[in-house]
PDB file of N, CA and C in Angstrom:
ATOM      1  N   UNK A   1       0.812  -1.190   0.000  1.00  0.00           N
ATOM      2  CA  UNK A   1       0.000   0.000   0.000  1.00  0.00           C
ATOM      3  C   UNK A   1       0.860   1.259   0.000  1.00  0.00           C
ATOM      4  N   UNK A   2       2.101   1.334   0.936  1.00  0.00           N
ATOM      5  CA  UNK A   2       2.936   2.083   0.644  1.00  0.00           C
ATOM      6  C   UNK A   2       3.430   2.849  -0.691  1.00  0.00           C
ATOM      7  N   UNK A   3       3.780   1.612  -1.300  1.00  0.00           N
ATOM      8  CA  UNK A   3       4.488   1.433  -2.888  1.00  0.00           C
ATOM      9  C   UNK A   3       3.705   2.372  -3.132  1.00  0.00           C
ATOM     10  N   UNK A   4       2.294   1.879  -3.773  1.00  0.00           N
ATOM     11  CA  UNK A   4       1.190   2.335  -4.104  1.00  0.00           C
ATOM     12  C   UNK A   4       1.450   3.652  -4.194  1.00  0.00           C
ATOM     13  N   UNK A   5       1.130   4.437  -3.206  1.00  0.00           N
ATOM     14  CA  UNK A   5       1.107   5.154  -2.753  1.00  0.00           C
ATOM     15  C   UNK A   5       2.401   6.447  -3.191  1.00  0.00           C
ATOM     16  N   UNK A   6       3.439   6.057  -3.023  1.00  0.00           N
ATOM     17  CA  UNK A   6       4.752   6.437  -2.969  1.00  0.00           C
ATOM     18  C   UNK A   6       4.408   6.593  -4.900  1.00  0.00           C
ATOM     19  N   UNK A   7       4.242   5.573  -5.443  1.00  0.00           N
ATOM     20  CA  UNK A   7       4.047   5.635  -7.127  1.00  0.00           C
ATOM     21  C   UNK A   7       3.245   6.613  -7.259  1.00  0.00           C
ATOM     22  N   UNK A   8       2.237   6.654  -6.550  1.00  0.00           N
ATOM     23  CA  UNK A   8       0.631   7.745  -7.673  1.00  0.00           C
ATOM     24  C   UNK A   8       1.360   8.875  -7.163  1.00  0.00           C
ATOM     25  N   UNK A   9       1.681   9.466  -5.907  1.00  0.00           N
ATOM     26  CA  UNK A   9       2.413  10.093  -6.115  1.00  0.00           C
ATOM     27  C   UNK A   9       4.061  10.948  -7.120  1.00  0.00           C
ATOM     28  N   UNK A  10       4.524  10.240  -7.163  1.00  0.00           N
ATOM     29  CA  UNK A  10       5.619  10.306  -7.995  1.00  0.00           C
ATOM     30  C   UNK A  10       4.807  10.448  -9.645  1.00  0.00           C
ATOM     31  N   UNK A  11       3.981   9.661 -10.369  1.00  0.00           N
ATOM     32  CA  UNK A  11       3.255   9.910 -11.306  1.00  0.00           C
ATOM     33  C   UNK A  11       2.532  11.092 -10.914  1.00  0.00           C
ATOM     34  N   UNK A  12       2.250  11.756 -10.093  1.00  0.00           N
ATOM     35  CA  UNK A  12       1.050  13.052 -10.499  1.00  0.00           C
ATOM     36  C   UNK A  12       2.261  14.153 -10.206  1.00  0.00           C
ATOM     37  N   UNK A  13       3.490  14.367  -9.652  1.00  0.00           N
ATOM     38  CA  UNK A  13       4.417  15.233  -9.821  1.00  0.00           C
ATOM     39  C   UNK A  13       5.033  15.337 -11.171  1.00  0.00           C
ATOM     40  N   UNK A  14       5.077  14.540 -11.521  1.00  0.00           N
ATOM     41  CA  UNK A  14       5.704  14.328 -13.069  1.00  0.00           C
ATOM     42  C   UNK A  14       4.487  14.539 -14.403  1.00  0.00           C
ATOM     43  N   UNK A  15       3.382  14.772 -14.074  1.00  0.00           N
ATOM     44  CA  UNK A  15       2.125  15.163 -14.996  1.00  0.00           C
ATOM     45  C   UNK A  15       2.753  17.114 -15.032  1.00  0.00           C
ATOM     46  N   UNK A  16       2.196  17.093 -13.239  1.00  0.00           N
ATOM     47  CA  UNK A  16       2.468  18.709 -12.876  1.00  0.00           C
ATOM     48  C   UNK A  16       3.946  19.031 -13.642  1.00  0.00           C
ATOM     49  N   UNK A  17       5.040  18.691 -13.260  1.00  0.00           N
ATOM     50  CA  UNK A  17       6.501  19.022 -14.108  1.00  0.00           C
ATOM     51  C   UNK A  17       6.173  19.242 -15.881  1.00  0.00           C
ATOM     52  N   UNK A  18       5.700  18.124 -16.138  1.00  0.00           N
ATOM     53  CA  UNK A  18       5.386  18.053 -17.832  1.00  0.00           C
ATOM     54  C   UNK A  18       5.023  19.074 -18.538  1.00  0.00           C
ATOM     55  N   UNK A  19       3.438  19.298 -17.599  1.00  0.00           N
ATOM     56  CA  UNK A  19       2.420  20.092 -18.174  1.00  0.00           C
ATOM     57  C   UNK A  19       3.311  21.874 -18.175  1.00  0.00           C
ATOM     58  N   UNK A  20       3.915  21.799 -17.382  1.00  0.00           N
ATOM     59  CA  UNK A  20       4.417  23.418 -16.856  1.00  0.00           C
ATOM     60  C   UNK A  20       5.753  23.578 -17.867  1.00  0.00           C
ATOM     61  N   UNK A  21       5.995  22.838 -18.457  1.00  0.00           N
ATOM     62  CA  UNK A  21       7.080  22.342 -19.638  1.00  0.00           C
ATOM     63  C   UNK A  21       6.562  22.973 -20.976  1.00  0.00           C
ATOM     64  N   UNK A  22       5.333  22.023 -21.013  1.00  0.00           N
ATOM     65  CA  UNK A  22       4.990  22.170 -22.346  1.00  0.00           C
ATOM     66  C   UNK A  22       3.883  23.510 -22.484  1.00  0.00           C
ATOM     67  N   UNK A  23       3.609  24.177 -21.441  1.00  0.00           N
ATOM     68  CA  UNK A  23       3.038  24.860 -21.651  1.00  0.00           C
ATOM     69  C   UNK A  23       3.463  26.539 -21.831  1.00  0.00           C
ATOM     70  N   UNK A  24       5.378  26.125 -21.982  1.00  0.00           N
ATOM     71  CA  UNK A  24       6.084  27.459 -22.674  1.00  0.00           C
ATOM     72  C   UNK A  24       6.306  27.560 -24.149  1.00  0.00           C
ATOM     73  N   UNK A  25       5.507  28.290 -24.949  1.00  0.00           N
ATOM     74  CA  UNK A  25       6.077  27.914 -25.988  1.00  0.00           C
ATOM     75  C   UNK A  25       6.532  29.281 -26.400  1.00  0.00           C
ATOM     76  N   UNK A  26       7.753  28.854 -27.877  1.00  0.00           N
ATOM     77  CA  UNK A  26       8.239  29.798 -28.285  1.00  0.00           C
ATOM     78  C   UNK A  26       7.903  30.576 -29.825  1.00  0.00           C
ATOM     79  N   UNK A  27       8.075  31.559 -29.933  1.00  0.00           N
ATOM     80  CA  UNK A  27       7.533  32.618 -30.924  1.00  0.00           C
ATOM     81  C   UNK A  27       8.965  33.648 -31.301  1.00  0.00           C
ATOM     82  N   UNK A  28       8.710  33.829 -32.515  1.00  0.00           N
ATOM     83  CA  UNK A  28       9.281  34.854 -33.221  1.00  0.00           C
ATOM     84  C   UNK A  28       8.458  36.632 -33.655  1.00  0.00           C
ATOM     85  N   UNK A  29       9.225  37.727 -33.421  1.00  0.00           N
ATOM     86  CA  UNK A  29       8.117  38.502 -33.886  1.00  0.00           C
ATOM     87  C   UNK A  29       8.690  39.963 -34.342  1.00  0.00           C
ATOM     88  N   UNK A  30       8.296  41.114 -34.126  1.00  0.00           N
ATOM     89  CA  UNK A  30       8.595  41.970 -34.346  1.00  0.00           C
ATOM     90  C   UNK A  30       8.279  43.181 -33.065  1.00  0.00           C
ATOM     91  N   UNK A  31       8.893  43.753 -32.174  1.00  0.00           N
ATOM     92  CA  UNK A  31       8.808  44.583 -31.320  1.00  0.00           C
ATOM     93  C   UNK A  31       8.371  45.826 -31.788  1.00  0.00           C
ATOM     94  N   UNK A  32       6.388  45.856 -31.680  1.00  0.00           N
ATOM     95  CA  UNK A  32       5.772  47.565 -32.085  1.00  0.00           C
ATOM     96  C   UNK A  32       5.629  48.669 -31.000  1.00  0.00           C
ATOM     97  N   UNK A  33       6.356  48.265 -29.991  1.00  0.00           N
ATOM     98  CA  UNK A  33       6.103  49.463 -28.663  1.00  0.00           C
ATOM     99  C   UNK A  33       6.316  48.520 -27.582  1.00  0.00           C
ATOM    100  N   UNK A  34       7.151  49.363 -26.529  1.00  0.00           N
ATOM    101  CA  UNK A  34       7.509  48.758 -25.514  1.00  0.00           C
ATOM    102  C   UNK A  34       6.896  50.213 -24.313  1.00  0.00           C
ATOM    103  N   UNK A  35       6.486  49.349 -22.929  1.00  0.00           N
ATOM    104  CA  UNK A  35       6.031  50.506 -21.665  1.00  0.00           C
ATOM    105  C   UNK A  35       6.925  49.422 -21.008  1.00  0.00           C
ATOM    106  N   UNK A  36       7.947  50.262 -20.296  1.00  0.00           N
ATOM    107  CA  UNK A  36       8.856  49.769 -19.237  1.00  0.00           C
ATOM    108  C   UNK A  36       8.022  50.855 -18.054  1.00  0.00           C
ATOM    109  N   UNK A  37       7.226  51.598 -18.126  1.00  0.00           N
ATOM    110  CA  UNK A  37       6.627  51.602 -16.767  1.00  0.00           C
ATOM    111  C   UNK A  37       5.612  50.195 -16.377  1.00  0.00           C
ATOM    112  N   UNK A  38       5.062  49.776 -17.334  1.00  0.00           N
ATOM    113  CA  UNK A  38       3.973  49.028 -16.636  1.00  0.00           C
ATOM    114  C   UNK A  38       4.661  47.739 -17.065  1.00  0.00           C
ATOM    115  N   UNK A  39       5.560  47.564 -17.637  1.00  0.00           N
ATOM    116  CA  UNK A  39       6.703  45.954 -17.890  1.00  0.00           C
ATOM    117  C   UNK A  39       6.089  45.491 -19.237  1.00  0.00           C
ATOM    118  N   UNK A  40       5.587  46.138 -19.914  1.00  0.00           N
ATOM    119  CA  UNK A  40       4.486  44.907 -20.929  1.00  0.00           C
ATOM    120  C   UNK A  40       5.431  45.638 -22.590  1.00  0.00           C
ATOM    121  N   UNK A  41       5.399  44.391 -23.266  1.00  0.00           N
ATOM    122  CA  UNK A  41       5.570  44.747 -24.675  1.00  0.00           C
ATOM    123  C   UNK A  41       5.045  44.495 -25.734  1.00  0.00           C
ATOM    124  N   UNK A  42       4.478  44.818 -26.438  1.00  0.00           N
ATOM    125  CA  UNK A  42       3.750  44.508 -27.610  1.00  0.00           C
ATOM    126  C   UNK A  42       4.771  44.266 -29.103  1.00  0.00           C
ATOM    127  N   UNK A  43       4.420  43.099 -29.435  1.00  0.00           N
ATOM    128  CA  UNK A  43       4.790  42.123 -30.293  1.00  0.00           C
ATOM    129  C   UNK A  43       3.927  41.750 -31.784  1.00  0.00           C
ATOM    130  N   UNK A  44       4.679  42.035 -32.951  1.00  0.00           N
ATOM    131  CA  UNK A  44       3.909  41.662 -34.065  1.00  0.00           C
ATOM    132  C   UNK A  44       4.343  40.527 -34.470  1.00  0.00           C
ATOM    133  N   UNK A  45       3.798  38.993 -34.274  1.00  0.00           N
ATOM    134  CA  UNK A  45       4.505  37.912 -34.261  1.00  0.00           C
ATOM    135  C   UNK A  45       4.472  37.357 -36.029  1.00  0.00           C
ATOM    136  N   UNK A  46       5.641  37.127 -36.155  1.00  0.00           N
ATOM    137  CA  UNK A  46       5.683  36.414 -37.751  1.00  0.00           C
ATOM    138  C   UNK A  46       5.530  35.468 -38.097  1.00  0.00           C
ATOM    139  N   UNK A  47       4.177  35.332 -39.296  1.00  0.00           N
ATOM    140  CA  UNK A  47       3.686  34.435 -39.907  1.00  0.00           C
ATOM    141  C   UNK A  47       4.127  33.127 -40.252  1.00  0.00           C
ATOM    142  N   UNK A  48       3.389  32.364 -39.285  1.00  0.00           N
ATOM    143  CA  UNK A  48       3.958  30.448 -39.629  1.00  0.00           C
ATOM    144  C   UNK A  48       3.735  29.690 -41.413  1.00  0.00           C
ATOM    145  N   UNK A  49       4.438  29.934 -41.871  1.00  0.00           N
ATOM    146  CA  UNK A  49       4.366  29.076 -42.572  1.00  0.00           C
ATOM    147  C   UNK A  49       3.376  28.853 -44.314  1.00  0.00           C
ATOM    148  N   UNK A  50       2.191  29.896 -44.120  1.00  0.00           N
ATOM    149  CA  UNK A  50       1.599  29.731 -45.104  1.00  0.00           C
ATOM    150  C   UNK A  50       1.673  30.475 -46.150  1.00  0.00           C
ATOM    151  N   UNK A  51       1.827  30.172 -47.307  1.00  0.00           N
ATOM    152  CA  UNK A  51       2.260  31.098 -48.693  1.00  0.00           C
ATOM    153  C   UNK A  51       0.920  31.398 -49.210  1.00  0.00           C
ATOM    154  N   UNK A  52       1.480  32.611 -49.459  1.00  0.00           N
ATOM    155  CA  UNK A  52       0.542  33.890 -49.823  1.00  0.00           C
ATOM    156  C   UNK A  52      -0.287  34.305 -48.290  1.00  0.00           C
ATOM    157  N   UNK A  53       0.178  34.583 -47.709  1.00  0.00           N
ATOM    158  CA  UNK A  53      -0.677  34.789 -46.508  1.00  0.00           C
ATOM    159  C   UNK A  53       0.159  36.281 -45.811  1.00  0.00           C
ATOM    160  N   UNK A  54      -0.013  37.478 -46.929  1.00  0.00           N
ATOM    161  CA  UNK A  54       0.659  38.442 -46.584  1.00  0.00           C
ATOM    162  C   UNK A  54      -0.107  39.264 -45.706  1.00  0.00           C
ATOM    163  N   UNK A  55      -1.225  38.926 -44.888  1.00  0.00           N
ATOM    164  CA  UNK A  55      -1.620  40.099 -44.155  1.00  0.00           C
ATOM    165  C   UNK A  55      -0.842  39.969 -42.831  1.00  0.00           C
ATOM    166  N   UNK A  56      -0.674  41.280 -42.811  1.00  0.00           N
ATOM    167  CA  UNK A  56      -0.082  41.733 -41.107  1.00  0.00           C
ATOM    168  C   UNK A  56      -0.472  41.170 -40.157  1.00  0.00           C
ATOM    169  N   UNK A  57      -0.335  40.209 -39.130  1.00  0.00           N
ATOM    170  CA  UNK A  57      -0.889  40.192 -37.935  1.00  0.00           C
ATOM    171  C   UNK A  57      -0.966  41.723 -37.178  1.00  0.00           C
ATOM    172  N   UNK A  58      -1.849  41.608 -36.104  1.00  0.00           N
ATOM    173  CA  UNK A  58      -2.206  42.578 -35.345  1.00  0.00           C
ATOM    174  C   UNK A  58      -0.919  41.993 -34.151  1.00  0.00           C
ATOM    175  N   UNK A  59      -0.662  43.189 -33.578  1.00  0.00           N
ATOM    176  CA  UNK A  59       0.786  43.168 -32.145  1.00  0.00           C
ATOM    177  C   UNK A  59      -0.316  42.862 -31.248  1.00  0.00           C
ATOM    178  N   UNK A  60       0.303  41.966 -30.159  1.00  0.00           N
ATOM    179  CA  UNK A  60      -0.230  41.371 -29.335  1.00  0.00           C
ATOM    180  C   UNK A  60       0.786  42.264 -28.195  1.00  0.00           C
ATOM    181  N   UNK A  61      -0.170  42.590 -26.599  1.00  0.00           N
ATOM    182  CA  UNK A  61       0.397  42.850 -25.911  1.00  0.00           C
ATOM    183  C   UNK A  61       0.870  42.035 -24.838  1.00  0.00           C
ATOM    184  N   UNK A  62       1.991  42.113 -24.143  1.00  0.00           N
ATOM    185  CA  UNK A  62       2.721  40.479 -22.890  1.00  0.00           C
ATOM    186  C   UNK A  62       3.177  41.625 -22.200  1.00  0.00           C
ATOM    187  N   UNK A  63       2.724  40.598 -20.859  1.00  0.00           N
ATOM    188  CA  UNK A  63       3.223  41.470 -19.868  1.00  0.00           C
ATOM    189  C   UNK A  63       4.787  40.546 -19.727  1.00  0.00           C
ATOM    190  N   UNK A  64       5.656  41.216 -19.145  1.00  0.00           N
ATOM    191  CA  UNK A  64       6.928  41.006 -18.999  1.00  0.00           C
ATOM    192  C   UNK A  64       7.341  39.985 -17.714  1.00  0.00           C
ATOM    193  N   UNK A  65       7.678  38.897 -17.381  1.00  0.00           N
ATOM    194  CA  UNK A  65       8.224  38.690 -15.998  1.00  0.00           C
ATOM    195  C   UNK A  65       8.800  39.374 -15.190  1.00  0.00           C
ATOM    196  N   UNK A  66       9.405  39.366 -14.231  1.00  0.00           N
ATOM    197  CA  UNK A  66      10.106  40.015 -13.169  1.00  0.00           C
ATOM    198  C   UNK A  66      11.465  39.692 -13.455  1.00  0.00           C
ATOM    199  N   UNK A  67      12.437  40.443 -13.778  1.00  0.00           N
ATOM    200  CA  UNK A  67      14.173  39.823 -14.178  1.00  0.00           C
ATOM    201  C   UNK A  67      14.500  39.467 -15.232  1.00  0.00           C
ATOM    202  N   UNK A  68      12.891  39.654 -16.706  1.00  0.00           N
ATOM    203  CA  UNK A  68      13.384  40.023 -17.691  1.00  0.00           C
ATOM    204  C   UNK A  68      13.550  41.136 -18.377  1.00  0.00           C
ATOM    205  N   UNK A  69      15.192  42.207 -18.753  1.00  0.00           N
ATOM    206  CA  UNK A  69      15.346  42.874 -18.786  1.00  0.00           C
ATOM    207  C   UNK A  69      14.815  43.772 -20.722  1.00  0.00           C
ATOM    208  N   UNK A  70      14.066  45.209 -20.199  1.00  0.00           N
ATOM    209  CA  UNK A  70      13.343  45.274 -21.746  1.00  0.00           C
ATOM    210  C   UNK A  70      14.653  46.762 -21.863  1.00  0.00           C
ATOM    211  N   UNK A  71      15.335  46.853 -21.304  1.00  0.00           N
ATOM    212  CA  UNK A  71      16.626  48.038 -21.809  1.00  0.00           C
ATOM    213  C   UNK A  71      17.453  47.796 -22.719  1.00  0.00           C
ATOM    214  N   UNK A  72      17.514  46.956 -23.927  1.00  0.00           N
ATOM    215  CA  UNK A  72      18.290  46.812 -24.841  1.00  0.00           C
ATOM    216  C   UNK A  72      17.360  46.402 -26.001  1.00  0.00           C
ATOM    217  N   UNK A  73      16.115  46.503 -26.097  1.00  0.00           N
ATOM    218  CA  UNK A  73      15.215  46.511 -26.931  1.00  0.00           C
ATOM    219  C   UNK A  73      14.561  47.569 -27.272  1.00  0.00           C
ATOM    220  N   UNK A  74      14.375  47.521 -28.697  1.00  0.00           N
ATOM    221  CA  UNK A  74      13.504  49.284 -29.176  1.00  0.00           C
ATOM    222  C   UNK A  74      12.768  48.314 -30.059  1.00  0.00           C
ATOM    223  N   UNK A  75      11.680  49.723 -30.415  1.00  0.00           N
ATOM    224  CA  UNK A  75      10.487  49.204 -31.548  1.00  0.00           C
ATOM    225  C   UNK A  75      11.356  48.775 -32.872  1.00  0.00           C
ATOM    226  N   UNK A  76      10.746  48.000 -33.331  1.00  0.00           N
ATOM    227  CA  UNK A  76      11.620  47.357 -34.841  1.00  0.00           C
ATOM    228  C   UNK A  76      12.615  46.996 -34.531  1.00  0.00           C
ATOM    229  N   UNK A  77      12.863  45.971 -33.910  1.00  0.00           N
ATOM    230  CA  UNK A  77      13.598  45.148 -33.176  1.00  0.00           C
ATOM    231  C   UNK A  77      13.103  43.847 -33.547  1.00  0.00           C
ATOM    232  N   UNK A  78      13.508  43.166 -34.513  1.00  0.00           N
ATOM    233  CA  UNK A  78      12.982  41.059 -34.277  1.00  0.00           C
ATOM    234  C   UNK A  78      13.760  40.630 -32.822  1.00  0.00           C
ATOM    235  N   UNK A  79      12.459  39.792 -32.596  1.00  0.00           N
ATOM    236  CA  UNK A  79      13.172  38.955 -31.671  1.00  0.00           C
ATOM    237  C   UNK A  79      12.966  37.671 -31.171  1.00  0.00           C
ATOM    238  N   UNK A  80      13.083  36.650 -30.750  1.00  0.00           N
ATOM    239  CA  UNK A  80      13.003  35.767 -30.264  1.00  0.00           C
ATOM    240  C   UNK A  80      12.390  35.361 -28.987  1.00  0.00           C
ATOM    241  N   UNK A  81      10.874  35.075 -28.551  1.00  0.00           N
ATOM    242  CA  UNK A  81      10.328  35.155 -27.207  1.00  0.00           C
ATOM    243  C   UNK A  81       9.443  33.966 -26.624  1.00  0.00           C
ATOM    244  N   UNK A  82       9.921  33.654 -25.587  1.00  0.00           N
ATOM    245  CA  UNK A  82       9.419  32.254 -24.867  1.00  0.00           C
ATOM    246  C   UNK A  82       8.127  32.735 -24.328  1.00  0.00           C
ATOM    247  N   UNK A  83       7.151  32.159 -24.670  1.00  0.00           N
ATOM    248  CA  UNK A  83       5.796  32.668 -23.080  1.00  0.00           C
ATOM    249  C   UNK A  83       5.074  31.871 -22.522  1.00  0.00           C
ATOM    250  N   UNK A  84       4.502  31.968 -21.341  1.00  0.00           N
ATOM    251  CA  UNK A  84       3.197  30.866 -21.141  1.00  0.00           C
ATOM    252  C   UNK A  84       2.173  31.629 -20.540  1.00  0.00           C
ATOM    253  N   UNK A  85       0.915  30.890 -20.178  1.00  0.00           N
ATOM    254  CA  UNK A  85       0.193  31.478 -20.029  1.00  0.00           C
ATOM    255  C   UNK A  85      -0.389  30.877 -18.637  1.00  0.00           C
ATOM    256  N   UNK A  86      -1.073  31.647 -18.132  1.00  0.00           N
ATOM    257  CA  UNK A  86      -1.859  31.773 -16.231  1.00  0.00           C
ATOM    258  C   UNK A  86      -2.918  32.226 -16.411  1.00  0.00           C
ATOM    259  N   UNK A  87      -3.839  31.815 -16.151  1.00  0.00           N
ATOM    260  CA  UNK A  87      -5.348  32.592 -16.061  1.00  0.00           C
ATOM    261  C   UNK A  87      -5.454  33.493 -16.786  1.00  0.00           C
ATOM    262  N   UNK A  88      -5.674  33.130 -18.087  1.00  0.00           N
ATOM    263  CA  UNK A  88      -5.701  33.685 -19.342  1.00  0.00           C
ATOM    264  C   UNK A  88      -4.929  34.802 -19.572  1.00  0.00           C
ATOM    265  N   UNK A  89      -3.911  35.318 -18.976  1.00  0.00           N
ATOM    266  CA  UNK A  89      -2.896  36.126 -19.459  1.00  0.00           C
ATOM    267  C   UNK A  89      -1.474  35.595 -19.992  1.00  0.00           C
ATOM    268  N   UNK A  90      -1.390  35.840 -21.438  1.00  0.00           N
ATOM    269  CA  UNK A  90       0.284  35.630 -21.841  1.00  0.00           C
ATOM    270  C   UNK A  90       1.603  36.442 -20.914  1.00  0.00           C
ATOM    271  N   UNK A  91       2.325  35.894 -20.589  1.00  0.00           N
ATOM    272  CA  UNK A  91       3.559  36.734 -19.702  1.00  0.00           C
ATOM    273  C   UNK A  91       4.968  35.960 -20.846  1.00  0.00           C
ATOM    274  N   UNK A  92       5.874  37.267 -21.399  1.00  0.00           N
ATOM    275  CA  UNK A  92       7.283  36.682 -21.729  1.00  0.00           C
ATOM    276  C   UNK A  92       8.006  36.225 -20.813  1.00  0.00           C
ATOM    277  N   UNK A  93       8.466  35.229 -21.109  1.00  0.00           N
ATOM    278  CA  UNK A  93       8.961  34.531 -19.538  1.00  0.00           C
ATOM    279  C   UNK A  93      11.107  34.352 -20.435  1.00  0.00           C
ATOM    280  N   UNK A  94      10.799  34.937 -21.754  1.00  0.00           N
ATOM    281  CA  UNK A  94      12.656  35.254 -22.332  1.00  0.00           C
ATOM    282  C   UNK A  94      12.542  35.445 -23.158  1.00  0.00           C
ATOM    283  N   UNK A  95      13.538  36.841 -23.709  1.00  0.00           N
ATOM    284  CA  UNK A  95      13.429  37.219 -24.726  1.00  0.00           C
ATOM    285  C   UNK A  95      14.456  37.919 -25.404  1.00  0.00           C
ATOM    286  N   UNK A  96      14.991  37.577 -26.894  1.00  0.00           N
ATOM    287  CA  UNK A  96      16.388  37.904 -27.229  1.00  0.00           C
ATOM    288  C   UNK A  96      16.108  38.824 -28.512  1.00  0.00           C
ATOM    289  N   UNK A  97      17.186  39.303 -28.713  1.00  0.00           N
ATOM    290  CA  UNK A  97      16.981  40.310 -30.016  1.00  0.00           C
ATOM    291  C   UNK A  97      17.307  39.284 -31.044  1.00  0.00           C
ATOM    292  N   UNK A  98      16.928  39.380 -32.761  1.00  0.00           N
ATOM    293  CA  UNK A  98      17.631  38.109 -33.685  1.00  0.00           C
ATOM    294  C   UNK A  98      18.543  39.246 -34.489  1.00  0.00           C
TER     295      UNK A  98
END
């Protein structure tokens, strides 16, 4: 019963680990305005994949984590950005210039 026990445990930590894994994903985009008062940046993310599919996306706004730094980024800037999401808000959780 122990075992048992000791297992369902160990299996439902490793669901929780997984899920918090897969639920960062990463994006490419274009930097249309940054507020370093309120931490958030708005992002025009670039088009996956489909030909002829020249319309603009609309910039999406992310709020920033805590200790990721937005002082070496300006508008029209590509960049490279990890995010996940919490109670329906996107947060950049890393983000690099390309």
């Amino acid at each position: 019963m122990k075992i048992a026990r000791i297992i369902s445990v160990g299996v439902a930590a490793f669901v929780a680990v997984s899920s918090a894994a897969f639920a960062q994903q990463s994006h490419t985009g274009t930097v249309t305005g940054i507020n370093r008062l309120n931490n958030t940046v708005a992002i025009r993310q670039t088009q996956s994949g489909t030909v002829g599919a020249n319309t603009a996306a609309a910039a999406e706004e992310f709020k920033v984590e805590s200790g990721v730094s937005l002082e070496a980024l300006h508008a029209g800037d590509g960049v490279n950005f990890s995010t996940s999401e919490a109670d329906g808000a996107k947060t950049i959780t890393k983000i690099d210039r390309r």
